[in-house]
C-alpha atoms as a PDB file:
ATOM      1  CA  UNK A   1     108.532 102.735 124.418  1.00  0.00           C
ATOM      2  CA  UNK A   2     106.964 101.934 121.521  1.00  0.00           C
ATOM      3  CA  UNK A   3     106.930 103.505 117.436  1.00  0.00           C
ATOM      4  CA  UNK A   4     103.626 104.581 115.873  1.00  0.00           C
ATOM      5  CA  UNK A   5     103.474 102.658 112.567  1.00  0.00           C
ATOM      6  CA  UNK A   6     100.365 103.519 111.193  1.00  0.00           C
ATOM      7  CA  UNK A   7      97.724 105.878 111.193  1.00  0.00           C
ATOM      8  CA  UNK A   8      93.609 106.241 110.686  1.00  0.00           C
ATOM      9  CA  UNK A   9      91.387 108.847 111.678  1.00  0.00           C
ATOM     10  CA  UNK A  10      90.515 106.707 115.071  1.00  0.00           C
ATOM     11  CA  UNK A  11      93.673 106.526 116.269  1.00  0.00           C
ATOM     12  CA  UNK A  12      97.168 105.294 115.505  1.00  0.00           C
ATOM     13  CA  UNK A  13      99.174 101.780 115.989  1.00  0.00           C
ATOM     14  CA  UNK A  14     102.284 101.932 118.135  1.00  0.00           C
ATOM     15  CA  UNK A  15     104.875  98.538 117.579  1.00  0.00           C
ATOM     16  CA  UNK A  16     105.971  97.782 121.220  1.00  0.00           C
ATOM     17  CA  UNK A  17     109.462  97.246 120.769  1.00  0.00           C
ATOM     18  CA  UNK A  18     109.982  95.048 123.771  1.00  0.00           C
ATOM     19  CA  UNK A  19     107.056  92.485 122.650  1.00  0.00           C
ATOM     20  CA  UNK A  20     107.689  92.981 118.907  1.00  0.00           C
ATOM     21  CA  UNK A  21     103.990  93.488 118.990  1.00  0.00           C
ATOM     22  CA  UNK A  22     101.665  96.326 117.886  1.00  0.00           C
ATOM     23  CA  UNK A  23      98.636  98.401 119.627  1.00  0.00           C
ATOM     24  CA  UNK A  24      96.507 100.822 119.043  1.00  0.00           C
ATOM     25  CA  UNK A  25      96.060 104.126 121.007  1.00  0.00           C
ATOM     26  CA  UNK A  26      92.947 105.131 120.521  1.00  0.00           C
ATOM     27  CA  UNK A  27      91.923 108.804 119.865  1.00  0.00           C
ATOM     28  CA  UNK A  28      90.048 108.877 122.754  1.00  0.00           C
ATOM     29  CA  UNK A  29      92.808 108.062 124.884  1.00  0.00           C
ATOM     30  CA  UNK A  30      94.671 111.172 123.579  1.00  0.00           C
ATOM     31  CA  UNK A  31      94.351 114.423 125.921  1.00  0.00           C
ATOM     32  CA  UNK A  32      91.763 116.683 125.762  1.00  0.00           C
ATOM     33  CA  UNK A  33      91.772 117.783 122.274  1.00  0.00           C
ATOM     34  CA  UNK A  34      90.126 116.811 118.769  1.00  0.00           C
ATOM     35  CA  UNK A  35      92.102 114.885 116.924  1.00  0.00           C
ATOM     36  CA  UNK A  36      92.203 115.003 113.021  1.00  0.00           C
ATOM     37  CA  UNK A  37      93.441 112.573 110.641  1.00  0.00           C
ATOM     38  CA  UNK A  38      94.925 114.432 107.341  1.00  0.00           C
ATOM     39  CA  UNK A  39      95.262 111.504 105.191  1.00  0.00           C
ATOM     40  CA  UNK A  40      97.530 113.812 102.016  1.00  0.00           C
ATOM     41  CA  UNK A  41     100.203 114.021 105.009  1.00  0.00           C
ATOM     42  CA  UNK A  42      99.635 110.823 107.021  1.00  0.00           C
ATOM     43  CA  UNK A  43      99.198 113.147 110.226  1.00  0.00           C
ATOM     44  CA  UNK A  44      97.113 112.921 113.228  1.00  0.00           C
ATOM     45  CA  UNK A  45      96.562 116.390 114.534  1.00  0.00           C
ATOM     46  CA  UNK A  46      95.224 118.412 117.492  1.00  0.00           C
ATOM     47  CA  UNK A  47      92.890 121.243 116.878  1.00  0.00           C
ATOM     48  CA  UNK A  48      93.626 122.766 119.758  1.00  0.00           C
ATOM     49  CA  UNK A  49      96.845 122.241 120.820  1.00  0.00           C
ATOM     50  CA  UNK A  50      98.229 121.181 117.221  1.00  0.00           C
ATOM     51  CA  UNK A  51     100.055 118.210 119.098  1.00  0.00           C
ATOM     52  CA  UNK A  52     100.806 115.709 116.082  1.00  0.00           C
ATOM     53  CA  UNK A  53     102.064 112.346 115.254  1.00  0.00           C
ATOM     54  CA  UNK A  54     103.162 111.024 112.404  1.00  0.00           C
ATOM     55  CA  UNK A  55     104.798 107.579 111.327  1.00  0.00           C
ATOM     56  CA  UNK A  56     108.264 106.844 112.923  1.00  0.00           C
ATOM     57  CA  UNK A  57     107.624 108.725 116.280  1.00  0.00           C
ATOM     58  CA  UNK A  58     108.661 106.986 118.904  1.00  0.00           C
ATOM     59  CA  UNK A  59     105.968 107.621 122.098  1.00  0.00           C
ATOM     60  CA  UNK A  60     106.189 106.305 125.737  1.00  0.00           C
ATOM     61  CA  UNK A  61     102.715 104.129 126.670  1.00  0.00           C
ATOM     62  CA  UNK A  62     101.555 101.807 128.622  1.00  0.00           C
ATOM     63  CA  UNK A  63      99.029  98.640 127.885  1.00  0.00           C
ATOM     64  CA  UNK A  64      95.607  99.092 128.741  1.00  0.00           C
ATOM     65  CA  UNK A  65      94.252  96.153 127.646  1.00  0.00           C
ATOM     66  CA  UNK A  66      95.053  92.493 125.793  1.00  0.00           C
ATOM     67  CA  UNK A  67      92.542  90.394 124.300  1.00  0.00           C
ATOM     68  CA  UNK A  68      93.814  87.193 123.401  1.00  0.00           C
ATOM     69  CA  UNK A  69      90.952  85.970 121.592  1.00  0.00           C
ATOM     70  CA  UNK A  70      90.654  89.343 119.392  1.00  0.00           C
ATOM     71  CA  UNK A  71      94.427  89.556 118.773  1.00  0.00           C
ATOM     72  CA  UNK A  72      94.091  93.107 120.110  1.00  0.00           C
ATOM     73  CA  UNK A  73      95.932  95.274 122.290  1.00  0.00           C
ATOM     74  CA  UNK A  74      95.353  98.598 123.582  1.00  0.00           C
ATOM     75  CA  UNK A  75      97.605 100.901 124.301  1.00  0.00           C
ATOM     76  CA  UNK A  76      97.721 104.733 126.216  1.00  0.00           C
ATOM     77  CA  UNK A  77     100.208 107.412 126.452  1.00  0.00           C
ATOM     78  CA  UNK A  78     102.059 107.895 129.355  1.00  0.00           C
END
């Protein structure tokens, strides 16, 4: 489990609240729609499926990938 925190048009940060750390899922990651950020109401959207997430929503992921030397983690929905 994990709480999106932030958002940008590539994606959104999720703070893992088991690790008290944070990740970012990637838009990429996210199923097989386009993705738009709408930065007036701090939403990522889906074109097609209008599938959105905004600050506060707590999502189910899983981590992808840690890189120490970055300080990075990446992070997938479940």
């Amino acid at each position: 489990m994990a709480k999106v925190t932030n958002l940008t048009d590539y994606g959104f940060f999720a703070e893992i609240e088991d690790l008290t750390a944070e990740g970012l899922v990637h838009v990429s990651t996210l199923s097989n729609d386009w993705y738009e950020y709408r930065s007036r109401q701090n939403l990522l959207i889906g074109r097609k499926s209008k599938k959105s997430y905004k600050i506060g929503d707590v999502i189910d992921i899983k981590i992808i990938k840690v890189d120490i030397l970055k300080y990075q983690i990446d992070l997938e929905l479940v």
